[in-house]
Protein backbone atom coordinates (compact mmCIF):
# COMPACT_ATOMS: atom_id res chain seq x y z
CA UNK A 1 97.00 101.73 79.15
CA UNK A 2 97.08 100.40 82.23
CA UNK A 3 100.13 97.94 83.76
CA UNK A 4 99.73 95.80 86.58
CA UNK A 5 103.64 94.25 88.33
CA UNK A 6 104.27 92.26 90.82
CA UNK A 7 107.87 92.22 91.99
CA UNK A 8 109.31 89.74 94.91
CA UNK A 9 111.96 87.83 96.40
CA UNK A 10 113.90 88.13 99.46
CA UNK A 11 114.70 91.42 101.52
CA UNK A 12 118.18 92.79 100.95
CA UNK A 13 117.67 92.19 97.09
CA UNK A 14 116.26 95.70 96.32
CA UNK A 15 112.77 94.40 96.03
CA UNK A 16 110.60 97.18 97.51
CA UNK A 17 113.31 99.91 95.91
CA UNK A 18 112.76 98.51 92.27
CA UNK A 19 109.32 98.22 93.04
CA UNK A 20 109.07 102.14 94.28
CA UNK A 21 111.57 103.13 91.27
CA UNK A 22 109.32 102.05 88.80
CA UNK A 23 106.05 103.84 90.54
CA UNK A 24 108.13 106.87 91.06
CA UNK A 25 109.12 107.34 87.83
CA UNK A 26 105.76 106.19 85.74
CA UNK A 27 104.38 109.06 88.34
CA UNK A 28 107.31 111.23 87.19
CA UNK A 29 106.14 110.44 83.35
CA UNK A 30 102.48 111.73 84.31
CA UNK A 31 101.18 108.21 84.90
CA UNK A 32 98.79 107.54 87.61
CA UNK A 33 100.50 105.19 90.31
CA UNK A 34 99.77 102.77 92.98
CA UNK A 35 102.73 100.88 95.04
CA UNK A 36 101.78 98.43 97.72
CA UNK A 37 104.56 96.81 99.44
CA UNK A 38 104.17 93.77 101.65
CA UNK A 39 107.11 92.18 103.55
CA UNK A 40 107.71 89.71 107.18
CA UNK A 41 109.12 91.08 110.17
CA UNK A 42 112.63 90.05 108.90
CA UNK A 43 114.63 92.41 107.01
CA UNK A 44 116.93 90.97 105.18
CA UNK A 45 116.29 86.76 104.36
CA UNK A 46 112.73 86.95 104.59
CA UNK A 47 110.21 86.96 101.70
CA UNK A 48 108.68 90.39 100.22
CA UNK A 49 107.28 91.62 97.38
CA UNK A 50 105.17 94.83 96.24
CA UNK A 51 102.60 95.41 94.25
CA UNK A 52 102.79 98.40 91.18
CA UNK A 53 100.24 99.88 89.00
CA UNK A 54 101.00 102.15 86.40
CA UNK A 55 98.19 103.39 84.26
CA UNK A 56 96.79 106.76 82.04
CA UNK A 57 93.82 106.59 83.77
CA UNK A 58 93.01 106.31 87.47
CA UNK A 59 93.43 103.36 89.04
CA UNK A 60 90.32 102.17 91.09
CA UNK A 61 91.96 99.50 93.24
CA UNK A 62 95.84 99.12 94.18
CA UNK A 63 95.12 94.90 94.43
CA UNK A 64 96.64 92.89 91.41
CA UNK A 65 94.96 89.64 91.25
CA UNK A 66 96.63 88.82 87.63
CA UNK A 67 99.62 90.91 87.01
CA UNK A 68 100.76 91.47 83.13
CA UNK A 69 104.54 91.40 84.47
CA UNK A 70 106.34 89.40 87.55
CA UNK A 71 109.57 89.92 88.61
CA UNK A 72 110.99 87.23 90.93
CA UNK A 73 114.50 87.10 92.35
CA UNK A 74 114.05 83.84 94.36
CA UNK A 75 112.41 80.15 93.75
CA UNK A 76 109.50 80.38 96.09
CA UNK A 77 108.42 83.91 94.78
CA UNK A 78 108.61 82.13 91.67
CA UNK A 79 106.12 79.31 92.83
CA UNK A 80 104.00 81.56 95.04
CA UNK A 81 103.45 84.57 91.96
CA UNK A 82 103.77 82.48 88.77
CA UNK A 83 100.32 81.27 89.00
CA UNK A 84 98.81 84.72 88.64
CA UNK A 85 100.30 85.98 85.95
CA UNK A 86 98.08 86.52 83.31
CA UNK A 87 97.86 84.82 79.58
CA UNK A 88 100.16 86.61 77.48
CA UNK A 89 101.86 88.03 80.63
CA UNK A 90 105.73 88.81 80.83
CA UNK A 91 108.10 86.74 83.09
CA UNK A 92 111.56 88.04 84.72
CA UNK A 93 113.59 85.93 86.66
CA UNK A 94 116.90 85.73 87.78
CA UNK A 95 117.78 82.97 85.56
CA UNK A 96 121.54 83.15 88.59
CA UNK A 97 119.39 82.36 91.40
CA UNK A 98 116.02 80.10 89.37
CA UNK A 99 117.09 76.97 88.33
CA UNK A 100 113.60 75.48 87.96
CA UNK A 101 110.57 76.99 86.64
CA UNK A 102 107.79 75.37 85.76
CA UNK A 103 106.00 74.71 82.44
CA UNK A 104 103.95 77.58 81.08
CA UNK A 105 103.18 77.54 77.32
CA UNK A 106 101.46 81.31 77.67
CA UNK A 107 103.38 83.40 78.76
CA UNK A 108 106.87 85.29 77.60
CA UNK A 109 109.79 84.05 79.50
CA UNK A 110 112.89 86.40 80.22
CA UNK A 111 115.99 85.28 82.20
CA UNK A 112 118.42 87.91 83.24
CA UNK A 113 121.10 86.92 85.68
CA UNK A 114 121.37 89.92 87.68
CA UNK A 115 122.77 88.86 90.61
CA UNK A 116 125.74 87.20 88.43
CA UNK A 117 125.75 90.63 86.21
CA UNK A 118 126.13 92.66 89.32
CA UNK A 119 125.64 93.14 92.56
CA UNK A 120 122.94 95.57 92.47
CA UNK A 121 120.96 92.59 90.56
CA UNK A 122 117.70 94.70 91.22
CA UNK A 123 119.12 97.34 88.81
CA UNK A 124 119.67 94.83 86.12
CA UNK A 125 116.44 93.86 86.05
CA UNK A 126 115.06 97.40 86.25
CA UNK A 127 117.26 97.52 83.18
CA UNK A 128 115.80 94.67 81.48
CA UNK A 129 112.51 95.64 82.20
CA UNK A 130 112.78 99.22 80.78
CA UNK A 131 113.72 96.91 77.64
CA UNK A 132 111.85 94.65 77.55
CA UNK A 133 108.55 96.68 78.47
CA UNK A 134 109.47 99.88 77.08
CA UNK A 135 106.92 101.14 79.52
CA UNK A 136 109.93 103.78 81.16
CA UNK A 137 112.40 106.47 80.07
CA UNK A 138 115.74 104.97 81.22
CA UNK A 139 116.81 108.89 81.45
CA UNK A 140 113.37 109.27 83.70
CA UNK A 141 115.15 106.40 85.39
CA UNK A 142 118.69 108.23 85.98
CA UNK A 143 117.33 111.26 86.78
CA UNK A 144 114.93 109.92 89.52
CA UNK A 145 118.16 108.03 91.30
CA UNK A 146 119.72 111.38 91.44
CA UNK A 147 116.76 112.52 93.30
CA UNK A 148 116.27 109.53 95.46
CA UNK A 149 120.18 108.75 96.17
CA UNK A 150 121.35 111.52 97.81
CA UNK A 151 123.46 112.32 101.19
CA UNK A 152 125.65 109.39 101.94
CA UNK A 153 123.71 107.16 98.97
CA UNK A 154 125.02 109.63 96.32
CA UNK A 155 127.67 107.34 95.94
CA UNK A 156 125.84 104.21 95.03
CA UNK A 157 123.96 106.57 91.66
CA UNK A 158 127.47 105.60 89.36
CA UNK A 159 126.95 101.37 90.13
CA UNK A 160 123.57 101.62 89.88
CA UNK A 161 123.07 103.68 86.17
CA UNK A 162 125.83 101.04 85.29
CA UNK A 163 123.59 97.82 86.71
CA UNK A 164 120.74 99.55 84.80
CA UNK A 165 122.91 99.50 81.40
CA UNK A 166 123.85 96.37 81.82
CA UNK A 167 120.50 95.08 82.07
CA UNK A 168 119.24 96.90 79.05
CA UNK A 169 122.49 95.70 76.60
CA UNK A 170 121.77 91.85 78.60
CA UNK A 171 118.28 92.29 76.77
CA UNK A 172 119.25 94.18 73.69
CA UNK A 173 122.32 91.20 73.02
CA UNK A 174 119.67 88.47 73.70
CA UNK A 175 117.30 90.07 71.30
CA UNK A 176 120.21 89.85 68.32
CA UNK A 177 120.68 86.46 69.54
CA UNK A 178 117.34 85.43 68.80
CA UNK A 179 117.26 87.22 65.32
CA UNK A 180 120.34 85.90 64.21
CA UNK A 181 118.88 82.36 64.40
């Protein structure tokens, strides 16, 4: 099975570090990988977004022209991406910072508001897209921050596993939300 995401929004909101996350540890679960990421000379404020395949086969081309999940932080990532997304695709926004999104009758909407959750929103959503996709391990997950946080970023590991729990119970309560009506 093969999974084509596109992630974006502005630098400084852990764009191109979810996006890596994710191909590190579909790589780490012996999934072949691609991770493209594509951002303006600004660091923080400007617009970026990367590209991630993860699939059981190899992957011929790292280009997504119709990805089967977006993840935007930001309203013009949202108008720029949504688009794309395939028929039947998944949709995560940061329902905090998207106020407006625009009619589309075939496709699964999520909101998360992971900047208002936390401030590592990025980890929320990698939270709520480990549940809602079930594509990841969240222990892969925690494991692979231990790997990549280390040195002076050691002490970020704690917030971020807690971002990443939040996003999963933010899913998991929505879920009984929707059964229970």
């Amino acid at each position: 099975m093969k999974t084509e995401i596109i992630i974006a929004g502005f630098g400084g909101q852990g764009v191109l570090f979810l996006g890596d996350l994710i191909a590190y540890c579909a790589m780490k679960e012996g999934k072949y990988v691609t991770w493209v990421p594509s951002y303006g000379p600004e660091s923080r404020g400007g617009t970026c977004n990367c590209q991630v395949i993860c699939s059981d086969q190899l992957i011929g081309s790292p280009a997504i022209v119709h990805p089967d999940v977006l993840i935007v932080f930001n309203q013009p990532s949202l108008y720029k991406f949504l688009p794309r997304l395939k028929t039947n695709g998944t949709l995560l926004y940061d329902s905090f910072l998207i106020k407006e999104l625009p009619a589309r009758e075939d496709i699964r909407v999520v909101g998360v508001p992971a900047f208002q959750i936390s401030k590592m929103g990025n980890m929320v959503m990698m939270g709520a897209f480990l549940a809602v996709t079930k594509g990841i391990k969240p222990e892969t997950v925690y494991q692979t921050l231990e790997e990549k946080l280390t040195g002076a970023k050691a002490k970020f590991i704690p917030v971020n596993k807690d971002a990443i729990e939040k996003g999963i119970k933010y899913i998991s309560d929505k879920s009984l939300e929707t059964s229970n009506e």
